[in-house]
Protein backbone atom coordinates (compact mmCIF):
# COMPACT_ATOMS: atom_id res chain seq x y z
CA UNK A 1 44.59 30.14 12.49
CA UNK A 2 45.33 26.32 12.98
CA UNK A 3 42.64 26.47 15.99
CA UNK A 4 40.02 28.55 13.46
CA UNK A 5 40.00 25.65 11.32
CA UNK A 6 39.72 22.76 13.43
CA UNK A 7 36.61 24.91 14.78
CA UNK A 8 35.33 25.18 11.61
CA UNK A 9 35.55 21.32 10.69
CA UNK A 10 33.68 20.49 13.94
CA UNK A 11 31.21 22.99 13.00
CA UNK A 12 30.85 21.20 9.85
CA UNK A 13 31.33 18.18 11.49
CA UNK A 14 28.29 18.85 13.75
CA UNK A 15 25.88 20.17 10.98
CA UNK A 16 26.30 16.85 9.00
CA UNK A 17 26.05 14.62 11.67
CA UNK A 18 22.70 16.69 13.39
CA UNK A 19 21.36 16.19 9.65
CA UNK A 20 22.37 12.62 9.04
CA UNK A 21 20.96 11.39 12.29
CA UNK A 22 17.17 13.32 11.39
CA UNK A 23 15.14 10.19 12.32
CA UNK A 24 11.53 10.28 10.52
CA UNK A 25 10.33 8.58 13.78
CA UNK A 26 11.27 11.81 15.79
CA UNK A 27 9.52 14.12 13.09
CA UNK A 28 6.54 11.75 13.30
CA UNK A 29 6.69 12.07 17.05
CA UNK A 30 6.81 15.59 17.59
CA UNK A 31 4.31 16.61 15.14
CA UNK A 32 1.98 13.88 17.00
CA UNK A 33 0.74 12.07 14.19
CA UNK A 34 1.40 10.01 10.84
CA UNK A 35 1.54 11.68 6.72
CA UNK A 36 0.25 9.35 5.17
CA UNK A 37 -0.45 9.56 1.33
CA UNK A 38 -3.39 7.29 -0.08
CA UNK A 39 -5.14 7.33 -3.57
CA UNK A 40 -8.56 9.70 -2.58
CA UNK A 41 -10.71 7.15 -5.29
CA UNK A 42 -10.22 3.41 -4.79
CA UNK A 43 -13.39 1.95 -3.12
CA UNK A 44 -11.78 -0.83 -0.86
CA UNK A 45 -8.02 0.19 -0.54
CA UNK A 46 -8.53 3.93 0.58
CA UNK A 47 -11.43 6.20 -0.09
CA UNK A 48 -13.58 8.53 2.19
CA UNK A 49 -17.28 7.29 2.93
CA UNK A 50 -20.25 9.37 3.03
CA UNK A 51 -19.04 10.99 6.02
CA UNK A 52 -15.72 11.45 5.15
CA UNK A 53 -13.90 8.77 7.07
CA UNK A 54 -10.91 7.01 4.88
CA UNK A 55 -11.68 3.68 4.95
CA UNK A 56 -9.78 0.38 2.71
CA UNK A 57 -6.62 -1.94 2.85
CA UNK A 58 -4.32 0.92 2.56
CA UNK A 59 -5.90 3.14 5.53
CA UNK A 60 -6.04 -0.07 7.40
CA UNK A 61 -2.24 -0.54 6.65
CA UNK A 62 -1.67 3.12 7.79
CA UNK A 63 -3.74 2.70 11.22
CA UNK A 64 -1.42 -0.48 11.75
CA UNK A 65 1.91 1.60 11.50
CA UNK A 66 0.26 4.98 13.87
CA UNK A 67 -1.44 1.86 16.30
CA UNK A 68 2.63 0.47 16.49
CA UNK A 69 3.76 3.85 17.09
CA UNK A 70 1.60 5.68 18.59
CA UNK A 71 -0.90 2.91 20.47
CA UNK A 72 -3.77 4.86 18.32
CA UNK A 73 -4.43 3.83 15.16
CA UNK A 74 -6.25 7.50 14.61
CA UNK A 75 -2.82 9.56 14.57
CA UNK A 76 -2.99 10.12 11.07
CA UNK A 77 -3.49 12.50 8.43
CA UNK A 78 -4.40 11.44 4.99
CA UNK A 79 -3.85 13.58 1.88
CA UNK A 80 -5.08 12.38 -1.08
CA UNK A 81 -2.42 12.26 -3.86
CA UNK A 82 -2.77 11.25 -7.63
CA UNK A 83 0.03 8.87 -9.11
CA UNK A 84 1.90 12.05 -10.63
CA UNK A 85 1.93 13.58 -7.35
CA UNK A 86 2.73 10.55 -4.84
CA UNK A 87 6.39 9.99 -5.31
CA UNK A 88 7.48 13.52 -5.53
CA UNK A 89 5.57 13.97 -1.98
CA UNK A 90 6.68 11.19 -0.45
CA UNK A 91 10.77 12.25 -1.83
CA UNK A 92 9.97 15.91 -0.39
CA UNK A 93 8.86 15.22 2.95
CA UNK A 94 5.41 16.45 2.54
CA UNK A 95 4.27 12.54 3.52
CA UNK A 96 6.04 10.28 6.12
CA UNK A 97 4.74 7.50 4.36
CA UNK A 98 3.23 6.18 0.89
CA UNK A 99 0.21 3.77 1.34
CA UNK A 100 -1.05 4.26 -1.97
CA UNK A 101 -1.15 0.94 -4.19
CA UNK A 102 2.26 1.82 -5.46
CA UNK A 103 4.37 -1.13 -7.46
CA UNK A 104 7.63 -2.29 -5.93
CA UNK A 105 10.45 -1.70 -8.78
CA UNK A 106 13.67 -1.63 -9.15
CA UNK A 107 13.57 2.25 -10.39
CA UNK A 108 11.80 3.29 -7.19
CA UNK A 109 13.74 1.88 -5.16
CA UNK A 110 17.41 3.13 -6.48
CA UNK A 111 16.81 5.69 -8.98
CA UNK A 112 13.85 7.45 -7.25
CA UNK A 113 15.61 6.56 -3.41
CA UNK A 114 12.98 5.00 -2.26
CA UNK A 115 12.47 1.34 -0.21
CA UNK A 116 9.22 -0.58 -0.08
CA UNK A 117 8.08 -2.67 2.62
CA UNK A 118 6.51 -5.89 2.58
CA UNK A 119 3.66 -5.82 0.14
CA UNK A 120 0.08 -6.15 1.45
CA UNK A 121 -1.56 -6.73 -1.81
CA UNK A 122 -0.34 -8.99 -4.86
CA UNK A 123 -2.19 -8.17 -8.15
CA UNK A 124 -1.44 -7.92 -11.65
CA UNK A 125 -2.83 -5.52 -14.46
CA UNK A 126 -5.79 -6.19 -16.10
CA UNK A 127 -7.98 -4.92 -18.49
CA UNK A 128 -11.66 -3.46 -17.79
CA UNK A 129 -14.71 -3.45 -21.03
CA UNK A 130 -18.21 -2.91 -21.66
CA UNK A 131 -20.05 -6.13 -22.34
CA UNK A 132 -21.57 -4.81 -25.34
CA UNK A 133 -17.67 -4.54 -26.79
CA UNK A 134 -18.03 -8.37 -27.54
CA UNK A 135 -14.45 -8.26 -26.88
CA UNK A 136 -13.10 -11.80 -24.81
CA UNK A 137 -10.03 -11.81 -24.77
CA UNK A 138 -6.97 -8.71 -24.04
CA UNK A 139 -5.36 -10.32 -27.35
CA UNK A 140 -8.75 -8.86 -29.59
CA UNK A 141 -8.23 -5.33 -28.54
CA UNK A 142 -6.17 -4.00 -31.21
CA UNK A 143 -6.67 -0.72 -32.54
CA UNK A 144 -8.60 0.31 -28.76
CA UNK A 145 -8.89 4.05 -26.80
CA UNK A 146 -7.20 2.66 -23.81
CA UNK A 147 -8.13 5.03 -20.44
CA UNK A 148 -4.83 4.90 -18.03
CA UNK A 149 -2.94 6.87 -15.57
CA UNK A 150 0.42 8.95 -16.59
CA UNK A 151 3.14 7.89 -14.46
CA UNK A 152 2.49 4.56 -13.53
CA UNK A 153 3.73 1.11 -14.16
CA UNK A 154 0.42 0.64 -15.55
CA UNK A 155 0.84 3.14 -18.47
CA UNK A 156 4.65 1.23 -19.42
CA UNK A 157 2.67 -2.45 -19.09
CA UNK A 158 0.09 -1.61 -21.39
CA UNK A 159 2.64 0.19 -24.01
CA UNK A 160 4.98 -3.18 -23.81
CA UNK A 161 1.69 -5.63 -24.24
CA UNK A 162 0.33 -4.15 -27.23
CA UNK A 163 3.61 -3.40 -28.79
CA UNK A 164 4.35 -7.52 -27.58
CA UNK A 165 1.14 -8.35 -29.85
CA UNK A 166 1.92 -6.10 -32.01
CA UNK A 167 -1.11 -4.10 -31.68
CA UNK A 168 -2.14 -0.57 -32.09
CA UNK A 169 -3.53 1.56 -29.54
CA UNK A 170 -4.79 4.78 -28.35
CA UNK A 171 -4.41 5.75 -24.74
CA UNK A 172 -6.42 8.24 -23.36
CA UNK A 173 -4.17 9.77 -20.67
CA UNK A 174 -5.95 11.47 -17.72
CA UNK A 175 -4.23 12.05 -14.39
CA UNK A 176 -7.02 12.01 -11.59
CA UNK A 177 -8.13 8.40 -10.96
CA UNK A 178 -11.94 9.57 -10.20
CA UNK A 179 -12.09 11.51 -13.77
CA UNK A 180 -10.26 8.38 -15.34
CA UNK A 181 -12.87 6.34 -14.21
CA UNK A 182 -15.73 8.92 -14.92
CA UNK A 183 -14.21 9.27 -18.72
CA UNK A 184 -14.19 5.48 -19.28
CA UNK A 185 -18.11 4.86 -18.09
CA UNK A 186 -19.08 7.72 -20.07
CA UNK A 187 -17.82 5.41 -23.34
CA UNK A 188 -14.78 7.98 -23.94
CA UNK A 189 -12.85 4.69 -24.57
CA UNK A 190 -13.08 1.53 -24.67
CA UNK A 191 -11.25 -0.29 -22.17
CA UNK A 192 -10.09 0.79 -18.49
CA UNK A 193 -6.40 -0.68 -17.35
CA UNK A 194 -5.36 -0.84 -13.99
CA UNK A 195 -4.38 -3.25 -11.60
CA UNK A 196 -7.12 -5.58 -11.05
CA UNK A 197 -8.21 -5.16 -7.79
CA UNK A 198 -8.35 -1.65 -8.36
CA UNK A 199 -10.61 -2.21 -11.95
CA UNK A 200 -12.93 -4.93 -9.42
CA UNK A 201 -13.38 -1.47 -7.51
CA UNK A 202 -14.32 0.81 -10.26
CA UNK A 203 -16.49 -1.07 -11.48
CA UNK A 204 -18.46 -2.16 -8.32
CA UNK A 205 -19.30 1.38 -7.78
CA UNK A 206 -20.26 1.81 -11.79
CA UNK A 207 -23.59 3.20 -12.72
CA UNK A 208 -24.41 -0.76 -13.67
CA UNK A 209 -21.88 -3.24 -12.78
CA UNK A 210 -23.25 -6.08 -14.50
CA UNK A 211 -22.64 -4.12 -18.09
CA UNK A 212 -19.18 -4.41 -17.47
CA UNK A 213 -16.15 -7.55 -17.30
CA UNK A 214 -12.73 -8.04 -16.87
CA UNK A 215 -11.09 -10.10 -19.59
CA UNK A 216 -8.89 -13.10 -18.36
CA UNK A 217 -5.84 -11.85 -19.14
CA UNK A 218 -3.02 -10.48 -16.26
CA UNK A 219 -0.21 -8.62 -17.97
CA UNK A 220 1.95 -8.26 -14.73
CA UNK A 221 3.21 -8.30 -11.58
CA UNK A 222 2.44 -5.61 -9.42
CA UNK A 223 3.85 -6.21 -5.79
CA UNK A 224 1.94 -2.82 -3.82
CA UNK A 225 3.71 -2.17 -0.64
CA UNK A 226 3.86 0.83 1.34
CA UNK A 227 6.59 2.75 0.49
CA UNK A 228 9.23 5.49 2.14
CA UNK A 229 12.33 7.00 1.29
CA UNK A 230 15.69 5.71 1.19
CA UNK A 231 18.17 6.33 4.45
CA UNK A 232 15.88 5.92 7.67
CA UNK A 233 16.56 2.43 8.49
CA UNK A 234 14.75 2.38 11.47
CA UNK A 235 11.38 4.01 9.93
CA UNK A 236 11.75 1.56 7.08
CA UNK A 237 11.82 -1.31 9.77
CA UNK A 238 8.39 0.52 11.40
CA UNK A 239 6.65 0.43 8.74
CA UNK A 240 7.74 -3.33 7.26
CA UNK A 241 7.08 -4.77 10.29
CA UNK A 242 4.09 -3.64 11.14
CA UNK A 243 2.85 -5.07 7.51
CA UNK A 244 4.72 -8.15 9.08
CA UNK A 245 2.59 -8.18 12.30
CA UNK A 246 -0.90 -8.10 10.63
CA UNK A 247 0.24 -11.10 8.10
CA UNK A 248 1.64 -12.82 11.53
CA UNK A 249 -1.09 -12.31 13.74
CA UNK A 250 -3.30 -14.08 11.48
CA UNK A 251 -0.82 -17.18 11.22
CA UNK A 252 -0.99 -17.40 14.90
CA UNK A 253 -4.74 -17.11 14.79
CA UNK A 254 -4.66 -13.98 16.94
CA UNK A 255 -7.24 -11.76 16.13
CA UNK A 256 -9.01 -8.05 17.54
CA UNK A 257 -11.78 -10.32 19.15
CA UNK A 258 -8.98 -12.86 21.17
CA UNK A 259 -6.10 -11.09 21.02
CA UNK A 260 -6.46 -10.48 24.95
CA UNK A 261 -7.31 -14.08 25.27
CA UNK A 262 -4.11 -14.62 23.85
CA UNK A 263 -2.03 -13.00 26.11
CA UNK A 264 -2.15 -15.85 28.77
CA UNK A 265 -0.68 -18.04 25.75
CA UNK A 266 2.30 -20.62 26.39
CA UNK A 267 3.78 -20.01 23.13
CA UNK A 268 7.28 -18.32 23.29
CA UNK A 269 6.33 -17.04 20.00
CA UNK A 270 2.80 -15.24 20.85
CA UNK A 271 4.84 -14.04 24.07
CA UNK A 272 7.17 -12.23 22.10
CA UNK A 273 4.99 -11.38 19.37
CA UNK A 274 2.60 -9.69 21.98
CA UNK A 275 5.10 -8.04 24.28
CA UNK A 276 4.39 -10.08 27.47
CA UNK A 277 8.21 -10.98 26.59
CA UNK A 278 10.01 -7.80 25.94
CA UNK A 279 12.35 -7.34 23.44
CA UNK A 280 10.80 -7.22 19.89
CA UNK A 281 9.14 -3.23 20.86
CA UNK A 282 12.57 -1.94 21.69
CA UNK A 283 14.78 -3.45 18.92
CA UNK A 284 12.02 -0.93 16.88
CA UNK A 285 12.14 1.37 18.84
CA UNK A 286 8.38 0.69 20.14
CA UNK A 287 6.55 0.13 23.11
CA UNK A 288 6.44 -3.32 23.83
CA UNK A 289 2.47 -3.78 22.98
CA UNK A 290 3.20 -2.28 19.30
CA UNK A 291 1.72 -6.05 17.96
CA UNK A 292 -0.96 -5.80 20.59
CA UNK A 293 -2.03 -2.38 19.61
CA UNK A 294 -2.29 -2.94 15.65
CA UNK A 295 -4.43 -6.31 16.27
CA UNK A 296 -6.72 -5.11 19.24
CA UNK A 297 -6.84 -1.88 16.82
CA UNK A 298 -6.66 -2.75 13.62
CA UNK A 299 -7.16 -6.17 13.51
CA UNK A 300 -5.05 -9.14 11.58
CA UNK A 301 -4.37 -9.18 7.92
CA UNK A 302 -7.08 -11.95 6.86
CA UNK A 303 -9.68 -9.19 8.96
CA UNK A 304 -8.67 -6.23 6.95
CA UNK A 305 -9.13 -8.15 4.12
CA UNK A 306 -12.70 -9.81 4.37
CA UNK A 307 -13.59 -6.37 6.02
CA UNK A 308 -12.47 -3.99 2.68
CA UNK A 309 -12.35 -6.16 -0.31
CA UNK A 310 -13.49 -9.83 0.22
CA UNK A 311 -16.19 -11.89 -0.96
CA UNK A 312 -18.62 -10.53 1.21
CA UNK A 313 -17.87 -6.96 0.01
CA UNK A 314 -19.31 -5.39 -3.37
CA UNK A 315 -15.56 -6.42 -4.83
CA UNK A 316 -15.99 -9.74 -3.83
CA UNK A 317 -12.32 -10.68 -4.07
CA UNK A 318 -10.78 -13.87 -3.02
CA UNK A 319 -7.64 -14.31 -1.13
CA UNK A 320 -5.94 -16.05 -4.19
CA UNK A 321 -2.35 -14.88 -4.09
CA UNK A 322 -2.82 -12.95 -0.80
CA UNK A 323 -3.86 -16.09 1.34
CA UNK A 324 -1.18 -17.16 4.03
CA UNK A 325 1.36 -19.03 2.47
CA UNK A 326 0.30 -22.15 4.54
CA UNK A 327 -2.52 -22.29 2.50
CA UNK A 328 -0.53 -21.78 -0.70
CA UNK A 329 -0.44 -17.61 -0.91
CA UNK A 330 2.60 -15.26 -0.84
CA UNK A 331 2.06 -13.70 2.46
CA UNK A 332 4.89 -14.75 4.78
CA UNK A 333 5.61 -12.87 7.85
CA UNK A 334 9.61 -13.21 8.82
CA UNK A 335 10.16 -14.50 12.30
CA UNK A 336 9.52 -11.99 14.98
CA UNK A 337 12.26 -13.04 16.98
């Protein structure tokens, strides 16, 4: 009897530790490619073109994470996942990982169990009108229809800043971004909130742009990261360091036209950073080129940028709060070292 049980506590023992130890990185590996959830409507950040290729900041953040793991940024499968949806996916495995302008909070991260890596976009939420409202400022919109997603820090911003002002308001609550933003041009309400890149977006691909404005006002903070789930250190570290890598590679000036220029470099730091030191691939878990790959690949941060949203795009964005923090942004790569 005394044997029987110390069997069955190893068996236990066993089951808990083969289910502890499931490593995301393994999963990702064996099924050959990347989950990834994106938002299947925001022109710039992660939308399909004409012939269906995903293309943004988001599915450039994606390729960087499958080019460090895999050395091919391709490796991916996108599913397209409203802001209802993309939580609940990423919690129940159906996605390995979130790139879907998703908020950093403090909720998400302990009561929903997830962590988010280092943010690749800065914004704030903002508020979308039609000219011809005469509105000019956020503070004038009292008694508004208000067009917003359920289930976002978006929805809970624009409640606290009209209750703040002590405005009323009606939202108009629809749950797929592209029939939000098909609702709000058709003049079923009056103002569009969103973050405000994403509201630069909608209305660069609006039946006339130029009837449209953001007002000056930013209600918020919104820190968007990629995001997975809580107790997978090592595919946390992945995916927040290969964020990292694109924001470094542009402080070291390394980009997908010199990057194989750069591997003759004297810097320690570039050596490292580019594998002709080893070291920094296998403390991930990588190959040794996982740097290389996401900037011959992918490209730095500053070219996945200017290449999806910046001034020379229909957005026309500037760096503003996303520049390097040399030249007085927020993006700060820690030391790859």
């Amino acid at each position: 009897m005394k044997l029987f049980k110390i069997l069955i506590v190893c068996t236990a023992f066993l089951a808990v530790s083969t289910w502890a130890g499931a490593s995301t990185l393994e999963d990702v590996k064996a099924q050959g490619y990347i989950k990834v959830g994106v938002n299947g409507g925001v022109f710039g950040f992660s939308m399909p073109d004409d012939k269906g290729e995903w293309k943004g900041l988001d599915v450039d953040t994606a390729k960087a994470i499958a080019a460090a793991v895999f050395g091919d940024a391709s490796r991916i499968k996108f599913s397209a996942l409203t802001a209802v949806q993309r939580l609940p996916a990423l919690q129940s495995k159906e996605i390995d990982v979130l790139c879907r302008n998703t908020t950093q909070t403090l909720s998400r991260e302990t009561k929903s169990g997830l962590n988010f890596a280092q943010a690749n976009y800065y914004d704030g939420q903002g508020f979308l009108i039609a000219k011809k409202l005469g509105v000019k400022s956020a503070k004038e919109l009292g008694g508004a229809t208000v067009c917003v997603l359920p289930g976002t820090t978006t929805e809970m911003n624009a409640a606290d800043y009209f209750r703040t002002n002590g405005m009323k308001w009606s939202p108009v609550v629809i749950e797929n971004t592209a029939e939000l933003n098909k609702a709000f041009f058709a003049g079923r309400c009056d103002v569009l909130t969103s973050d405000a890149s994403q509201l630069a977006a909608q209305r660069s691909v609006a039946p006339n742009p130029n009837d449209y404005e953001l007002l000056p006002e930013i209600i918020s903070k919104e820190p968007l990261a990629p995001v997975v789930r809580h107790g997978d250190d090592q595919w946390f570290d992945i995916v927040n360091w290969a964020v990292m890598a694109l924001i470094q590679a542009e402080e070291f000036g390394i980009t997908s036209k010199n990057v194989d220029e750069m591997l003759n470099s004297k810097n320690p730091g570039i050596q490292r950073f580019l594998g002709v030191t080893p070291g920094m691939g296998g403390n991930l878990g990588l190959d040794e080129k996982w740097a290389y790959n996401i900037v011959k690949q992918v490209g730095n941060y500053g070219e996945i940028f200017d290449r999806n949203i910046g001034p020379d795009t229909p957005l026309a964005l500037q760096r503003g709060l996303n520049a390097l923090w040399t030249e007085g942004g927020l993006m700060y790569a820690s030391p790859i070292r």
